[in-house]
Every structure is written in structure tokens, then in C-alpha cells.
PDB file of N, CA and C in Angstrom:
ATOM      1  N   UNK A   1       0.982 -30.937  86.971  1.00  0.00           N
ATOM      2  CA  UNK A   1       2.301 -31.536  87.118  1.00  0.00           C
ATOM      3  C   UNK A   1       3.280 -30.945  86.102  1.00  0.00           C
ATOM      4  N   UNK A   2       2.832 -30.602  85.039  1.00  0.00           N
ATOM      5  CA  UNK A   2       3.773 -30.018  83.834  1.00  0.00           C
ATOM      6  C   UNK A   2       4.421 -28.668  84.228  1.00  0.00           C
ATOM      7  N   UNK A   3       3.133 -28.192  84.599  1.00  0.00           N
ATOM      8  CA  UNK A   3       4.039 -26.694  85.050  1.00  0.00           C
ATOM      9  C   UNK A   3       4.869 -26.346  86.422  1.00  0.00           C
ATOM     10  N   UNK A   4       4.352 -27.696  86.960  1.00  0.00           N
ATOM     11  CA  UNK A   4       5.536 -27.867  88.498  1.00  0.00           C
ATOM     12  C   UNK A   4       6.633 -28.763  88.183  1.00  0.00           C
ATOM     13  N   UNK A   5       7.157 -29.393  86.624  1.00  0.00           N
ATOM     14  CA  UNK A   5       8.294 -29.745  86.284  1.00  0.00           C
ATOM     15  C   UNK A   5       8.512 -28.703  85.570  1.00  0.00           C
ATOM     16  N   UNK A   6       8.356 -27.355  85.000  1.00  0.00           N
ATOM     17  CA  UNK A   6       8.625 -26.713  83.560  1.00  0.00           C
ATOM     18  C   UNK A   6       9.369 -25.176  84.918  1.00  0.00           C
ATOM     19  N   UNK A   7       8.956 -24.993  85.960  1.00  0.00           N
ATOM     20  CA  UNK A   7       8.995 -24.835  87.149  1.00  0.00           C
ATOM     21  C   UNK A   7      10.759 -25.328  88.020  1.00  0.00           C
ATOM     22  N   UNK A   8      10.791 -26.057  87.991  1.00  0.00           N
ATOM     23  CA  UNK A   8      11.809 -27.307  88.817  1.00  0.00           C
ATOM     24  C   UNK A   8      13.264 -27.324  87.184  1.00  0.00           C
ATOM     25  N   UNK A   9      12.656 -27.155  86.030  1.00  0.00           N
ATOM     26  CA  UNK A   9      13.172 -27.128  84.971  1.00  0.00           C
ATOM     27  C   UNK A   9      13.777 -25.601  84.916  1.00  0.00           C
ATOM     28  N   UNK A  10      13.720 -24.725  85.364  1.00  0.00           N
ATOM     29  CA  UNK A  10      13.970 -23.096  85.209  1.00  0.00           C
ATOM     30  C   UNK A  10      15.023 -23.178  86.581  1.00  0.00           C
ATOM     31  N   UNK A  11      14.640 -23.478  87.316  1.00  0.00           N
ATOM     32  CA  UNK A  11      15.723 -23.618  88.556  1.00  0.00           C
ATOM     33  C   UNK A  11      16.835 -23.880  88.809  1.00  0.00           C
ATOM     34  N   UNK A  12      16.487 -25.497  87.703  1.00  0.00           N
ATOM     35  CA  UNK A  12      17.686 -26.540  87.539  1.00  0.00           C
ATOM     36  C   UNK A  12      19.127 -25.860  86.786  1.00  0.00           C
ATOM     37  N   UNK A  13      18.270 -24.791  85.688  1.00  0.00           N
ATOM     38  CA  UNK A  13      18.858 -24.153  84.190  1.00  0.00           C
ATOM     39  C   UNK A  13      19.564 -23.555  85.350  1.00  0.00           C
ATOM     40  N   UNK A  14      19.149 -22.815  86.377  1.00  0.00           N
ATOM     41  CA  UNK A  14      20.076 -21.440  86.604  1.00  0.00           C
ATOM     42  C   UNK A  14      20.997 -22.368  88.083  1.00  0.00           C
ATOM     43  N   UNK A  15      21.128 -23.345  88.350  1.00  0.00           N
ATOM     44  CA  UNK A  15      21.684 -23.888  89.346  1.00  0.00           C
ATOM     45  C   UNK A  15      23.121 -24.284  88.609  1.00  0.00           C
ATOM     46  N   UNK A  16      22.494 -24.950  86.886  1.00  0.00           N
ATOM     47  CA  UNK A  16      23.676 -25.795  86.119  1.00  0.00           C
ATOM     48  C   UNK A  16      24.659 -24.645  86.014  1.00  0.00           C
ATOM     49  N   UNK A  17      23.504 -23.479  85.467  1.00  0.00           N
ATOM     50  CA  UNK A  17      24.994 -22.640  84.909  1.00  0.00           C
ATOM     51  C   UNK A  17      25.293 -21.870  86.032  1.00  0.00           C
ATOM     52  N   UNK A  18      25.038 -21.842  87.429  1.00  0.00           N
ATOM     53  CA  UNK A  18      26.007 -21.556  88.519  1.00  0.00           C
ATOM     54  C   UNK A  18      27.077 -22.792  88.610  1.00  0.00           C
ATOM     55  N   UNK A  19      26.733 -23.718  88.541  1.00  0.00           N
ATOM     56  CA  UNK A  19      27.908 -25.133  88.357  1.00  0.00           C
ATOM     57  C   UNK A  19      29.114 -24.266  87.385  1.00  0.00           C
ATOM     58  N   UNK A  20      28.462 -24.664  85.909  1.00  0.00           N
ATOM     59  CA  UNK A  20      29.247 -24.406  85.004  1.00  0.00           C
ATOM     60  C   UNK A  20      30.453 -23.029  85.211  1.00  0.00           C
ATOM     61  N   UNK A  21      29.744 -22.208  85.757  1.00  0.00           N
ATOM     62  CA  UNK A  21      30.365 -20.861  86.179  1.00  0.00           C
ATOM     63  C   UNK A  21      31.446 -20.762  87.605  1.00  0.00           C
ATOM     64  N   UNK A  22      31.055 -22.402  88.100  1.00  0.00           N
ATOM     65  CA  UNK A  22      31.968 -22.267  89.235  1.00  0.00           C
ATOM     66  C   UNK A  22      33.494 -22.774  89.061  1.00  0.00           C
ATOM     67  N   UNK A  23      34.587 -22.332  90.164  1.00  0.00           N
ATOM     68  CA  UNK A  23      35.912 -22.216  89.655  1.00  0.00           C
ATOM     69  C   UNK A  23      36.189 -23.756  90.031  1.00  0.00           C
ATOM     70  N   UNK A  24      35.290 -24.664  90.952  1.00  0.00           N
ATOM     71  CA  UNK A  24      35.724 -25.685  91.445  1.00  0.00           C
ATOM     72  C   UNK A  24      34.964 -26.569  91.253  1.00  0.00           C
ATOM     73  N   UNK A  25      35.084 -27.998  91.391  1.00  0.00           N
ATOM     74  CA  UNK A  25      34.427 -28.527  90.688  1.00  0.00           C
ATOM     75  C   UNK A  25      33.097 -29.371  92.205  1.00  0.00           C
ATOM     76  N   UNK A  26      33.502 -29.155  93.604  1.00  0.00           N
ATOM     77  CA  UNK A  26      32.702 -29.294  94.297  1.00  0.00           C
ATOM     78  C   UNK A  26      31.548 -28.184  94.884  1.00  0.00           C
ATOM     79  N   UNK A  27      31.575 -27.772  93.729  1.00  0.00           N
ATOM     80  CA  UNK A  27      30.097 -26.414  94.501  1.00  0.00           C
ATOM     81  C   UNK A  27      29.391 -26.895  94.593  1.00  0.00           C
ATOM     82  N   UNK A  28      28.347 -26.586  95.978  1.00  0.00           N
ATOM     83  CA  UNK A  28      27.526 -26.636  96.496  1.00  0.00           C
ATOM     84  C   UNK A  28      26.440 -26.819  95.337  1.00  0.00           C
ATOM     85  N   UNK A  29      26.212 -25.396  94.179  1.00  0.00           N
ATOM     86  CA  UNK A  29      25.204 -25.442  93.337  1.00  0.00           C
ATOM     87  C   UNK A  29      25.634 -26.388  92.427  1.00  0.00           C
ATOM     88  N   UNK A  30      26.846 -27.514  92.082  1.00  0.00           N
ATOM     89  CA  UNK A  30      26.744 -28.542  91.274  1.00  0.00           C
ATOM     90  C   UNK A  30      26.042 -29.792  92.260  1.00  0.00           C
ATOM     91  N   UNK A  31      26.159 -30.315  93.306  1.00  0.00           N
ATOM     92  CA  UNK A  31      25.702 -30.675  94.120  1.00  0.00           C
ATOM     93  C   UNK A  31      23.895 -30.516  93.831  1.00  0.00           C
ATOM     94  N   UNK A  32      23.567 -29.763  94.407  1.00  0.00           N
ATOM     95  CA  UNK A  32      22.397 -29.266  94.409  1.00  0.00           C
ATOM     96  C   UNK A  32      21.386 -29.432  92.713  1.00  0.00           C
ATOM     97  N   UNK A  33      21.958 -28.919  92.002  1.00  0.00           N
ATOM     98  CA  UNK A  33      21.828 -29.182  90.644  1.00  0.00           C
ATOM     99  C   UNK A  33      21.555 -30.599  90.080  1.00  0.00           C
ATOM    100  N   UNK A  34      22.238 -31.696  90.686  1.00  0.00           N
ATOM    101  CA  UNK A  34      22.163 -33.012  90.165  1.00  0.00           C
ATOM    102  C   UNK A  34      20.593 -33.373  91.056  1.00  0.00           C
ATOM    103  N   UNK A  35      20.911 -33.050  92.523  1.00  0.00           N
ATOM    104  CA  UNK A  35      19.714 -33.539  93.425  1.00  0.00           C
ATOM    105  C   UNK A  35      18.359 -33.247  92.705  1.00  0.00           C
ATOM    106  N   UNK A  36      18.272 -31.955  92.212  1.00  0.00           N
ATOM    107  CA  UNK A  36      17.375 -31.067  91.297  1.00  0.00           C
ATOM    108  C   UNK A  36      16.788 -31.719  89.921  1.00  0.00           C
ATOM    109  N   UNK A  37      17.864 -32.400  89.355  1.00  0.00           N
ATOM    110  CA  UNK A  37      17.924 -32.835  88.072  1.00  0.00           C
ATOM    111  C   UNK A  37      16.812 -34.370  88.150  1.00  0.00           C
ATOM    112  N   UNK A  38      17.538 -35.331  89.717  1.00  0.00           N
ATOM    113  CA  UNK A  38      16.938 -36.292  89.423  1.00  0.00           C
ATOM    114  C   UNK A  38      15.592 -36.297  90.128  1.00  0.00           C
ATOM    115  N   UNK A  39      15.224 -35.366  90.633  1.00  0.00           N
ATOM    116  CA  UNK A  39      13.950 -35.003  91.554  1.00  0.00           C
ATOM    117  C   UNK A  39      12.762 -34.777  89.868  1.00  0.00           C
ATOM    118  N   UNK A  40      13.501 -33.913  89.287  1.00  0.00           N
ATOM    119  CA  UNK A  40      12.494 -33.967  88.077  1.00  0.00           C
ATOM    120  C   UNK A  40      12.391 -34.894  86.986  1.00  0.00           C
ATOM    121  N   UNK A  41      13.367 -36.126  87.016  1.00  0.00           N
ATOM    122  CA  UNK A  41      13.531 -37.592  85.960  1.00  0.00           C
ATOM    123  C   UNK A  41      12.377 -38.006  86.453  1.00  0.00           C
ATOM    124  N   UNK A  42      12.330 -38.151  88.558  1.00  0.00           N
ATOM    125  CA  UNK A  42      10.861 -38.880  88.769  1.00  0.00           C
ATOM    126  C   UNK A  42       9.946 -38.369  88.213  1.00  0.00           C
ATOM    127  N   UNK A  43       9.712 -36.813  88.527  1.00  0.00           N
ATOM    128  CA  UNK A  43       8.420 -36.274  88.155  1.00  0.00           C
ATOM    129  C   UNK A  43       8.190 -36.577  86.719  1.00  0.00           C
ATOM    130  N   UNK A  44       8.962 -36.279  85.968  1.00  0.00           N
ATOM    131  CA  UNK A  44       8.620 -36.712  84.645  1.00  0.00           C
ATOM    132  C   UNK A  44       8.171 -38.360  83.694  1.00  0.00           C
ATOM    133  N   UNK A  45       8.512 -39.148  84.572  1.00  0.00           N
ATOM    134  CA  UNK A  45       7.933 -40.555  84.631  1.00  0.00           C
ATOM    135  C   UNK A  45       7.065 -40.664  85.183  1.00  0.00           C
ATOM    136  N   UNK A  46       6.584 -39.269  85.890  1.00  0.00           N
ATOM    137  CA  UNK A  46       5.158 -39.585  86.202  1.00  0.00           C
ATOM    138  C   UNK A  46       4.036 -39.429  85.613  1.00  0.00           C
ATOM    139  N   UNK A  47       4.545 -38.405  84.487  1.00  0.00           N
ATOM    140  CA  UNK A  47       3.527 -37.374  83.743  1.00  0.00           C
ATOM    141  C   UNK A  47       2.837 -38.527  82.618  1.00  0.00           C
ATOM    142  N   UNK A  48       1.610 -38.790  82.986  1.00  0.00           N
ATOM    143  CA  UNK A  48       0.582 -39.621  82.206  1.00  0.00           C
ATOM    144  C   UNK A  48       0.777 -39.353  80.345  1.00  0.00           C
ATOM    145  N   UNK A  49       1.374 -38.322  79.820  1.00  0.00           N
ATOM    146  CA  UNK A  49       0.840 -37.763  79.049  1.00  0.00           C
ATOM    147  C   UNK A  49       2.423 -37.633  78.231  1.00  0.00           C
ATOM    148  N   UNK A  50       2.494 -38.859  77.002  1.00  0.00           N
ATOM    149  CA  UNK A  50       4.023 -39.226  76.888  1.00  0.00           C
ATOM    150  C   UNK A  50       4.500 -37.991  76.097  1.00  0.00           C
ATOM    151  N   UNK A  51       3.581 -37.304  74.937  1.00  0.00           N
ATOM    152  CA  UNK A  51       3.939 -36.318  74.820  1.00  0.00           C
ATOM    153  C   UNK A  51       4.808 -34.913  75.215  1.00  0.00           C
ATOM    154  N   UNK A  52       3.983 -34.669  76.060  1.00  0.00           N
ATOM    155  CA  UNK A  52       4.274 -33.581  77.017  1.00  0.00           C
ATOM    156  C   UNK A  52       6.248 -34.300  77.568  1.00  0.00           C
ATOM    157  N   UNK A  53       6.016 -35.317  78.315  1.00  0.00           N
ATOM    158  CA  UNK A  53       7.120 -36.162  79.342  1.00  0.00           C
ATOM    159  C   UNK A  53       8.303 -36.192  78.487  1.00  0.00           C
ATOM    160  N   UNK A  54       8.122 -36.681  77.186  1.00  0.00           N
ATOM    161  CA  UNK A  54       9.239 -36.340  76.369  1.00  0.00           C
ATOM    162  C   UNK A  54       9.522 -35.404  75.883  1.00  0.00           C
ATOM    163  N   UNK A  55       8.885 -33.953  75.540  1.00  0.00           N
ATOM    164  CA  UNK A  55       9.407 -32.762  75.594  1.00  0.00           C
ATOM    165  C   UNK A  55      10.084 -32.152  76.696  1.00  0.00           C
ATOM    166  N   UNK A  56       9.516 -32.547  77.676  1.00  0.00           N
ATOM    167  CA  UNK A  56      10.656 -32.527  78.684  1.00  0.00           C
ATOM    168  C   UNK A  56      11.446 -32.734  78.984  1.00  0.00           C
ATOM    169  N   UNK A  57      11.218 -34.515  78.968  1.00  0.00           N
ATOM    170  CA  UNK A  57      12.994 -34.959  78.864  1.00  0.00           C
ATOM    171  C   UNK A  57      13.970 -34.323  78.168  1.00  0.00           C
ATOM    172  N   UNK A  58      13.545 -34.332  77.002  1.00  0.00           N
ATOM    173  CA  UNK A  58      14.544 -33.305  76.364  1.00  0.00           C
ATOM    174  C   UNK A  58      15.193 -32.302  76.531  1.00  0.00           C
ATOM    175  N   UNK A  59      14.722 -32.093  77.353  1.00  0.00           N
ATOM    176  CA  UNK A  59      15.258 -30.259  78.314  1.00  0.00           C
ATOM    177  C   UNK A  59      16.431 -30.769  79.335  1.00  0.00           C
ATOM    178  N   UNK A  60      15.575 -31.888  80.191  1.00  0.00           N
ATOM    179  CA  UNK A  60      16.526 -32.319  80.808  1.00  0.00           C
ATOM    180  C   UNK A  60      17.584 -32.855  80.995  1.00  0.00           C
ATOM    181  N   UNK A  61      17.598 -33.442  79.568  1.00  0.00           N
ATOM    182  CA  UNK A  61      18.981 -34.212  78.879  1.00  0.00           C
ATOM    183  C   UNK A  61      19.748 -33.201  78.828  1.00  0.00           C
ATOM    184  N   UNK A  62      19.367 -32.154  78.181  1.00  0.00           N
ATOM    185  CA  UNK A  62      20.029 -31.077  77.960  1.00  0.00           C
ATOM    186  C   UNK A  62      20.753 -30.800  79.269  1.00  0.00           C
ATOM    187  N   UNK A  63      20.318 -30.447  80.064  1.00  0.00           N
ATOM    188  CA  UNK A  63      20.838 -30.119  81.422  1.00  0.00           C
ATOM    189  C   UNK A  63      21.806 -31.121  82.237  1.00  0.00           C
ATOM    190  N   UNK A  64      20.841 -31.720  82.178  1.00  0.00           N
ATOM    191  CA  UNK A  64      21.932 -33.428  82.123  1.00  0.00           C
ATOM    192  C   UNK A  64      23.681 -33.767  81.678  1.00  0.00           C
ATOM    193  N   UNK A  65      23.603 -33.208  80.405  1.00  0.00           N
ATOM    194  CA  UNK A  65      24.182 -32.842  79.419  1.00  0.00           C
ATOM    195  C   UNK A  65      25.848 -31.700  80.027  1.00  0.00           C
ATOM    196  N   UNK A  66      25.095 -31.026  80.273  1.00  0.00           N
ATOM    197  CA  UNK A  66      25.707 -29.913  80.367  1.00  0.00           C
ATOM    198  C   UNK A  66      26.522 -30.106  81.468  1.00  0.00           C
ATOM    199  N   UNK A  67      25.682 -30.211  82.863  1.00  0.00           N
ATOM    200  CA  UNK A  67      26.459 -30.995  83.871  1.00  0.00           C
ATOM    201  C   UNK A  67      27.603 -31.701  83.765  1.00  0.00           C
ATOM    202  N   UNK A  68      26.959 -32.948  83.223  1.00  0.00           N
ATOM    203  CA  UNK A  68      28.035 -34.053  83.029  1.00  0.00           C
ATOM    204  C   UNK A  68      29.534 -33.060  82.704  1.00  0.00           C
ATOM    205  N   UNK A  69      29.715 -32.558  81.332  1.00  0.00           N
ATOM    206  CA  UNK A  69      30.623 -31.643  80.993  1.00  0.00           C
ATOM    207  C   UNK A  69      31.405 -31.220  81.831  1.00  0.00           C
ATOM    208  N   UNK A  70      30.713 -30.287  82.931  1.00  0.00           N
ATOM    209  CA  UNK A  70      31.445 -29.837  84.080  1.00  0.00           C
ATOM    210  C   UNK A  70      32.109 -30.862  84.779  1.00  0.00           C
ATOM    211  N   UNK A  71      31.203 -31.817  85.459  1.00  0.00           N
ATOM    212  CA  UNK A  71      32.101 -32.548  86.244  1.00  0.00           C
ATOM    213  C   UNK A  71      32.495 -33.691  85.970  1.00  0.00           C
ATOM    214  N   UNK A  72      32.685 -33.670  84.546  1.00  0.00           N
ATOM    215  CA  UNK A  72      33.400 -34.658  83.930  1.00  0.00           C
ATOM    216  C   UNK A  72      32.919 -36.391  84.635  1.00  0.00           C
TER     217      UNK A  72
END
């Protein structure tokens, strides 16, 4: 499961900064990006192993993060 969120986590990275990079604020890849984002919050509440789940989160906040920014 870690490496099919760490996976879903590399995707998300290059979807945000197609967001971030876009001139408008309804792109498709910001769209897509959020769907992406909360597809891996589940997976990561799933991960038995709190360690691991919160190093992740952390990534994802990040991304999270970043988003938000864009679309305010």
C-alpha cells in the first residue's frame, strides 16, 4: 500500500504543478489534482502502520498546500 500511495503521491506532485503553471484557474489538471489528492487522504488512513501514514501525510499537506494557494 505504501508504494501505491508514494506512487499516486508522484502523480499528484506533477498534476499540482501543472495547476500551479496554469493561466486559469479552472484547469482540468487542478480539477483532477484535488480528485487525486483526496483518493490518497483515504489510502493513507488506511495504512496500518502510523509511522509510515504520517510521513506521508506530510507530503500531502504539502500538496494540499500548494493547491489551496492556486485556487485560493
Amino acid at each position: 500500500m505504501e508504494s501505491e500511495v508514494r506512487k499516486l503521491l508522484d502523480k499528484a506532485e506533477k498534476l499540482v504543478d501543472e495547476c500551479v503553471n496554469c493561466s486559469s484557474e479552472d484547469c482540468d489538471e487542478c480539477e483532477d489534482a484535488e480528485e487525486l489528492l483526496n483518493e490518497i487522504t483515504d489510502k493513507i488512513q488506511s495504512i496500518q502502520e502510523k509511522k509510515v501514514a504520517r510521513k506521508l501525510s506530510v507530503f500531502l499537506d504539502d500538496l494540499k498546500n500548494k493547491l489551496e494557494s492556486k485556487l485560493g
